[in-house]
N, C-alpha and C. Protein backbone atom coordinates (compact mmCIF):
# COMPACT_ATOMS: atom_id res chain seq x y z
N UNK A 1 190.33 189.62 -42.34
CA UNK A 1 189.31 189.97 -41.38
C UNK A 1 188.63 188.73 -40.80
N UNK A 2 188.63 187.45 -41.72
CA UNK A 2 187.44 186.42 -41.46
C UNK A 2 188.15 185.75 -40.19
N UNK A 3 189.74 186.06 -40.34
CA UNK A 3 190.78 185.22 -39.74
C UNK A 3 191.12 186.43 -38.31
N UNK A 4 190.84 187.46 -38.18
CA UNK A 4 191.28 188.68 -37.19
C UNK A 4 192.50 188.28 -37.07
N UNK A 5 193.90 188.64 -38.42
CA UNK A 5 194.89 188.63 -38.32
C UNK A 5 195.80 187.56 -37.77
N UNK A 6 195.17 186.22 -37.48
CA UNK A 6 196.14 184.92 -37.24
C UNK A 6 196.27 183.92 -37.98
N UNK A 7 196.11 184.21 -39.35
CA UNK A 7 197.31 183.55 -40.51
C UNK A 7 197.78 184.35 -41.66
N UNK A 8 198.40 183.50 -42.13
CA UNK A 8 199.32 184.34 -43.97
C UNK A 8 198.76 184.00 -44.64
N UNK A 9 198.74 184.46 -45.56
CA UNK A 9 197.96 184.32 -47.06
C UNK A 9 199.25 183.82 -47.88
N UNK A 10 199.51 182.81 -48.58
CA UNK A 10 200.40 182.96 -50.03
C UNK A 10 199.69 182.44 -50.95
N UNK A 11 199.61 182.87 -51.95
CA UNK A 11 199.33 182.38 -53.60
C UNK A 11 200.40 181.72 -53.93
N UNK A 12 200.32 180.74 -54.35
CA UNK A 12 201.36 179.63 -54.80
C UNK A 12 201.42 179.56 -56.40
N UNK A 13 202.11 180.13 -57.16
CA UNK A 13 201.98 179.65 -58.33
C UNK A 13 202.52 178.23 -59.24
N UNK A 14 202.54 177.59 -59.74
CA UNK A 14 202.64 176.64 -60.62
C UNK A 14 203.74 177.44 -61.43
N UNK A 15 204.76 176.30 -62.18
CA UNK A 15 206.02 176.46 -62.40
C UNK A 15 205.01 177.17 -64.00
N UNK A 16 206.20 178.22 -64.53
CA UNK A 16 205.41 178.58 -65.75
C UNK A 16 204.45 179.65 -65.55
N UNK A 17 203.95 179.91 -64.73
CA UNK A 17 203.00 180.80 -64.25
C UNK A 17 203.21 182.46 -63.90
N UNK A 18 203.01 183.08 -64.60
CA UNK A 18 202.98 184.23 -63.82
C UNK A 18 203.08 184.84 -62.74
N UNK A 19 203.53 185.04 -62.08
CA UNK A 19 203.22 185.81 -60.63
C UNK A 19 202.42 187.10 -60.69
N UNK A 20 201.05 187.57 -60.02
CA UNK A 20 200.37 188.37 -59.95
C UNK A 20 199.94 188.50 -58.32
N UNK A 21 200.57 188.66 -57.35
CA UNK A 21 199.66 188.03 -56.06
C UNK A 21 198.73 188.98 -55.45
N UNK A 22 199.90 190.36 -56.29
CA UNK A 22 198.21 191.43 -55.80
C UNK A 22 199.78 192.11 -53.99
N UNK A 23 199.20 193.27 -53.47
CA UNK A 23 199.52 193.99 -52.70
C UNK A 23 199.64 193.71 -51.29
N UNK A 24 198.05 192.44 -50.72
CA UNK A 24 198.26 191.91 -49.85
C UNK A 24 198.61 190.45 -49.46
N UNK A 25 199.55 190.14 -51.11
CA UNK A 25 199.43 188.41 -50.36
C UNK A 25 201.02 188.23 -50.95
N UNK A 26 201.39 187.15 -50.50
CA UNK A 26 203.15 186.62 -50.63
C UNK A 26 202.99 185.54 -52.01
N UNK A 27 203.51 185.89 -52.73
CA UNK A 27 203.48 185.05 -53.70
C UNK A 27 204.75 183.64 -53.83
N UNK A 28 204.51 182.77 -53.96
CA UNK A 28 205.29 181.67 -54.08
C UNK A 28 205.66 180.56 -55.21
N UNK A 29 206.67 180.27 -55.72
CA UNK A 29 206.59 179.68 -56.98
C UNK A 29 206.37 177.78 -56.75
N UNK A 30 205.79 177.28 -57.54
CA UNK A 30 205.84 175.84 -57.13
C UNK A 30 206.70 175.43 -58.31
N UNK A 31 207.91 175.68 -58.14
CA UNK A 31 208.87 175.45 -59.57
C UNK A 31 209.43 173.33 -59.67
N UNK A 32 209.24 173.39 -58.41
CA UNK A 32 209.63 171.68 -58.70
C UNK A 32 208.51 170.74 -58.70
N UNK A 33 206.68 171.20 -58.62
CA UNK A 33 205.74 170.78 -58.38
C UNK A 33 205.74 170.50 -57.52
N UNK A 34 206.38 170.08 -55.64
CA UNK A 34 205.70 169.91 -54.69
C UNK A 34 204.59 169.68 -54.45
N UNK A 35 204.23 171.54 -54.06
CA UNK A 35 203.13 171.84 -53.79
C UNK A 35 201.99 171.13 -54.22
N UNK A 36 201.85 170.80 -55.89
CA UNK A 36 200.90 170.22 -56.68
C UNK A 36 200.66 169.06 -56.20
N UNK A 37 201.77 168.64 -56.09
CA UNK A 37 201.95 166.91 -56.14
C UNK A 37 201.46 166.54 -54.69
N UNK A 38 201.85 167.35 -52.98
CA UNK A 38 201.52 167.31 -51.84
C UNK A 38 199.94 167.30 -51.46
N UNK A 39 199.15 167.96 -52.46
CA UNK A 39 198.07 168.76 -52.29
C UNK A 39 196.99 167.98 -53.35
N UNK A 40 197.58 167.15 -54.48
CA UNK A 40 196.48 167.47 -55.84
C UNK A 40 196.43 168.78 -56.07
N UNK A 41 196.74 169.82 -56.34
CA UNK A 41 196.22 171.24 -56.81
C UNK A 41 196.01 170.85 -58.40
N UNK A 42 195.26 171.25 -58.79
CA UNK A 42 194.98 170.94 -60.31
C UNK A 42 194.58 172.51 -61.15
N UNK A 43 194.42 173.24 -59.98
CA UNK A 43 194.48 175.38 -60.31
C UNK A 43 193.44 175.51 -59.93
N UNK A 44 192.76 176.49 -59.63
CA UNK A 44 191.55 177.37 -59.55
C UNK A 44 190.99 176.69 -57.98
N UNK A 45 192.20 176.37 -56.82
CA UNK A 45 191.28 175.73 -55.65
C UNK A 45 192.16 176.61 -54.63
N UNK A 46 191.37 176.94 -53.65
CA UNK A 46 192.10 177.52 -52.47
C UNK A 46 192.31 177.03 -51.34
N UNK A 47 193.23 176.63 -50.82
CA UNK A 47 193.55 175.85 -49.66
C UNK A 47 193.89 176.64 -48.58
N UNK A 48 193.69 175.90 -47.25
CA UNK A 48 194.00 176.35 -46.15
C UNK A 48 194.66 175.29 -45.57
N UNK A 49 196.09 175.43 -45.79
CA UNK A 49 197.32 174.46 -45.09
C UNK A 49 197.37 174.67 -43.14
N UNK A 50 196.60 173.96 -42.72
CA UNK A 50 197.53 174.19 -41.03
C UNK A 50 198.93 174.44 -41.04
N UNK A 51 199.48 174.72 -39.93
CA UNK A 51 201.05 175.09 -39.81
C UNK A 51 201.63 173.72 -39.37
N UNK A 52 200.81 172.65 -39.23
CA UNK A 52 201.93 171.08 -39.13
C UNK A 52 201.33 170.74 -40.89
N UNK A 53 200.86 171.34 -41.60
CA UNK A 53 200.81 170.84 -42.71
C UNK A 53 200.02 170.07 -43.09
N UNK A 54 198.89 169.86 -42.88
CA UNK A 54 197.78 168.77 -42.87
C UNK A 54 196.78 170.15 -43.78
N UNK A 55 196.00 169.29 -44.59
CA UNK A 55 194.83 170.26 -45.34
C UNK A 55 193.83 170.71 -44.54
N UNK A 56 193.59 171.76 -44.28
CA UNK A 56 192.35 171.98 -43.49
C UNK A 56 191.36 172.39 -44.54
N UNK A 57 191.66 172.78 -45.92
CA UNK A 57 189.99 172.75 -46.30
C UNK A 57 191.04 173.20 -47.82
N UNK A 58 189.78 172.73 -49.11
CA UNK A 58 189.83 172.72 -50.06
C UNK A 58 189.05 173.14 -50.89
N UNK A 59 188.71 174.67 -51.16
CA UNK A 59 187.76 175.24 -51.78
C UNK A 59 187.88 176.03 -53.12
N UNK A 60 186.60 176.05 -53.96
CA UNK A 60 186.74 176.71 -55.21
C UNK A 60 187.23 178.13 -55.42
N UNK A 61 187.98 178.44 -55.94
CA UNK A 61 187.98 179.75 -55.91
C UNK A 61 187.40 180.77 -56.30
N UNK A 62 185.95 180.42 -57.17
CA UNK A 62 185.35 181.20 -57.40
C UNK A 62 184.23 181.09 -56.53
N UNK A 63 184.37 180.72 -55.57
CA UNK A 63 182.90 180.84 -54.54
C UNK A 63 183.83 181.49 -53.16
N UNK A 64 184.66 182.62 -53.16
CA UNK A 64 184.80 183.43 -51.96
C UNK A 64 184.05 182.82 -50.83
N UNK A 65 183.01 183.48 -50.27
CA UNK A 65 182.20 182.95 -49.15
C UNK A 65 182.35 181.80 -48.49
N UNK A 66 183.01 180.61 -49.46
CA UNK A 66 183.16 179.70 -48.57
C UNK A 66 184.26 179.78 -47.81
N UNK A 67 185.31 180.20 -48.58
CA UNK A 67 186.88 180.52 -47.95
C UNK A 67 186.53 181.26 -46.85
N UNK A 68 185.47 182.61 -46.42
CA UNK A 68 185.65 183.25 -45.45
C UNK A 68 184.51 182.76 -44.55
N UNK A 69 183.78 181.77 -45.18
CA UNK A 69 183.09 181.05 -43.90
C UNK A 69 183.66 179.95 -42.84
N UNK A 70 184.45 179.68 -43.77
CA UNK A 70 185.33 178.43 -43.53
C UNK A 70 186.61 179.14 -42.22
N UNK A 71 187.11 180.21 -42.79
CA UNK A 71 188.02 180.82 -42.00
C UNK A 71 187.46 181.67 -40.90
N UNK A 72 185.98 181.80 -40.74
CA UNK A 72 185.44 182.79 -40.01
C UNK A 72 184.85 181.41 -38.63
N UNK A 73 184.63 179.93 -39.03
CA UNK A 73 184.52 178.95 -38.57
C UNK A 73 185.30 178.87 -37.40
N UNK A 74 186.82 178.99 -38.35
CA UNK A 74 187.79 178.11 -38.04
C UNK A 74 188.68 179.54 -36.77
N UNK A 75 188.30 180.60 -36.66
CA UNK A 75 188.68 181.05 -36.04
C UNK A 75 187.41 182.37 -35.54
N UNK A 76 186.49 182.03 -34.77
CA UNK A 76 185.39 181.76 -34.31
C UNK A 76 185.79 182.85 -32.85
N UNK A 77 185.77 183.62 -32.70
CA UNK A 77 185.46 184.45 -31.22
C UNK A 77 184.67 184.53 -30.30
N UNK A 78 185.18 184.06 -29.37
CA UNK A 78 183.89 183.49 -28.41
C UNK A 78 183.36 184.46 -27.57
């Protein structure tokens, strides 16, 4: 909603990890560490990757609000 439908969601998991992503999101394995290694991910942070791949934001995951302020920012209706 914060985004009015113009990006994807994936949960990325870490090699070893469970997959749980839940009904509305794509789950993804980080089985060779990439992801980790591209990013620093160290767990519990939620990112918002642009589509050329550059970080657009790096937030806790237990503070929601920022993720959808951040995404409500970043795609802003004028």
């Amino acid at each position: 909603m914060a985004a009015h439908g113009l990006l994807n969601a994936y949960v990325v998991f870490a090699r070893g990890a469970e997959p749980s992503a839940g009904p509305f999101l794509l789950g993804l394995r980080d089985a060779g560490g990439a992801f980790r290694e591209a990013y620093a991910a160290t767990g519990g942070e939620a990112f918002v990757i642009r589509p050329d791949g550059y970080l657009a934001a790096c937030l806790p995951v237990g503070d929601p609000g920022r993720l959808v302020g951040h995404l409500r920012r970043t795609f802003a209706v004028g």
